[in-house]
Protein backbone atom coordinates (compact mmCIF):
# COMPACT_ATOMS: atom_id res chain seq x y z
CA UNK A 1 71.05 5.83 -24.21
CA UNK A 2 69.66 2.18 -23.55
CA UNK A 3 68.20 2.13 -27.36
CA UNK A 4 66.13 2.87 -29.48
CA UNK A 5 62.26 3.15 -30.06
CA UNK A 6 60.95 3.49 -33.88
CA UNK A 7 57.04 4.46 -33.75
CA UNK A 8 55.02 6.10 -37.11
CA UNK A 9 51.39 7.90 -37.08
CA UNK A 10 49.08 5.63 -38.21
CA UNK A 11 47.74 6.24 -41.63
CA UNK A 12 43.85 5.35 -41.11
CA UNK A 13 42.53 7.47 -37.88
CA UNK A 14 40.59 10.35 -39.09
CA UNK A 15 41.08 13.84 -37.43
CA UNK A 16 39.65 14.59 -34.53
CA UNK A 17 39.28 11.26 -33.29
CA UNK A 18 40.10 10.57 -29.69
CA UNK A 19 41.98 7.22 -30.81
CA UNK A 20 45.93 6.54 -29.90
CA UNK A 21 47.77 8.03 -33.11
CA UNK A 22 51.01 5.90 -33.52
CA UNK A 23 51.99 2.39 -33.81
CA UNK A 24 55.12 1.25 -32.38
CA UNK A 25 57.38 -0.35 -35.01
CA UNK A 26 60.73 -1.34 -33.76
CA UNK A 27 62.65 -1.49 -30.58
CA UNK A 28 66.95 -1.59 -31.16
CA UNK A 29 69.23 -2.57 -28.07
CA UNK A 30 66.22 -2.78 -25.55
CA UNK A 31 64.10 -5.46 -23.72
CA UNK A 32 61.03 -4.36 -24.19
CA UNK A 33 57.57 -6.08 -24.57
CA UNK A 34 54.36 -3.82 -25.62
CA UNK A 35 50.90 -5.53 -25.21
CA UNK A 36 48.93 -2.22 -26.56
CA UNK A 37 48.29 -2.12 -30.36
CA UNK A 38 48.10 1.43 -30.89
CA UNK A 39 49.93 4.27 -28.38
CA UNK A 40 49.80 8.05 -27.49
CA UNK A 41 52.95 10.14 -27.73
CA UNK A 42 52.46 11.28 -24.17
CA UNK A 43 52.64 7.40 -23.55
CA UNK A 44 55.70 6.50 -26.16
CA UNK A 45 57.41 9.84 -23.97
CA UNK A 46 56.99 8.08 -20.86
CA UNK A 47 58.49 4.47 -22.16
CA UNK A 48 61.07 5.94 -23.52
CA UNK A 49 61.98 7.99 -20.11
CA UNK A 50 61.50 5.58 -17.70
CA UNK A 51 64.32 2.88 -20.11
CA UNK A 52 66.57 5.94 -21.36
CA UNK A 53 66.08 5.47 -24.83
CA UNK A 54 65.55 7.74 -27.86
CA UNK A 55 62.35 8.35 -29.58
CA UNK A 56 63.12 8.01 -33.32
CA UNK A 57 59.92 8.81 -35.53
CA UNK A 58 58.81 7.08 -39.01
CA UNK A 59 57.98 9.73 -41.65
CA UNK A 60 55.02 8.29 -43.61
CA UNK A 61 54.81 8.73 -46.94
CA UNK A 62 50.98 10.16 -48.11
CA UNK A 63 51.33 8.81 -51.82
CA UNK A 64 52.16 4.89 -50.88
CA UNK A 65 50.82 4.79 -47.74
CA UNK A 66 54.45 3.23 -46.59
CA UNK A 67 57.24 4.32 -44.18
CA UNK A 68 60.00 5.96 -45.83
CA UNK A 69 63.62 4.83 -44.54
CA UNK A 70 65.24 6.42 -42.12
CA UNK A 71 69.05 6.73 -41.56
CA UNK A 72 70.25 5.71 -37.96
């Protein structure tokens, strides 16, 4: 694997919507630029493929609105 990619749902879309759901957070071991704000997960699957690097996803916690840590 070339890296990593850390990406969370966004907390204030509403369902239904036909907005991008996640926001790319961080990027680990990879030279990488992203000019888009918000992203699909069909398009964070086809970043990821085309570098080789791992999808890693940032569970949000509901009650504080914050991500929770994750352990890499």
């Amino acid at each position: 694997m070339a890296g990593k990619i850390f990406y969370r749902e966004r907390t204030k879309i509403g369902t239904g919507k036909k907005a991008p759901r996640f926001k790319l957070v961080a990027v680990n071991d990879i030279d990488l630029k992203i000019y888009a704000k918000h992203l699909r997960k069909q398009e964070l699957d086809q970043i990821a493929e085309a570098i080789g690097a791992e999808l890693v996803e940032l569970k949000v916690d509901s009650k504080k609105g914050g991500a929770e840590e994750v352990e890499v």
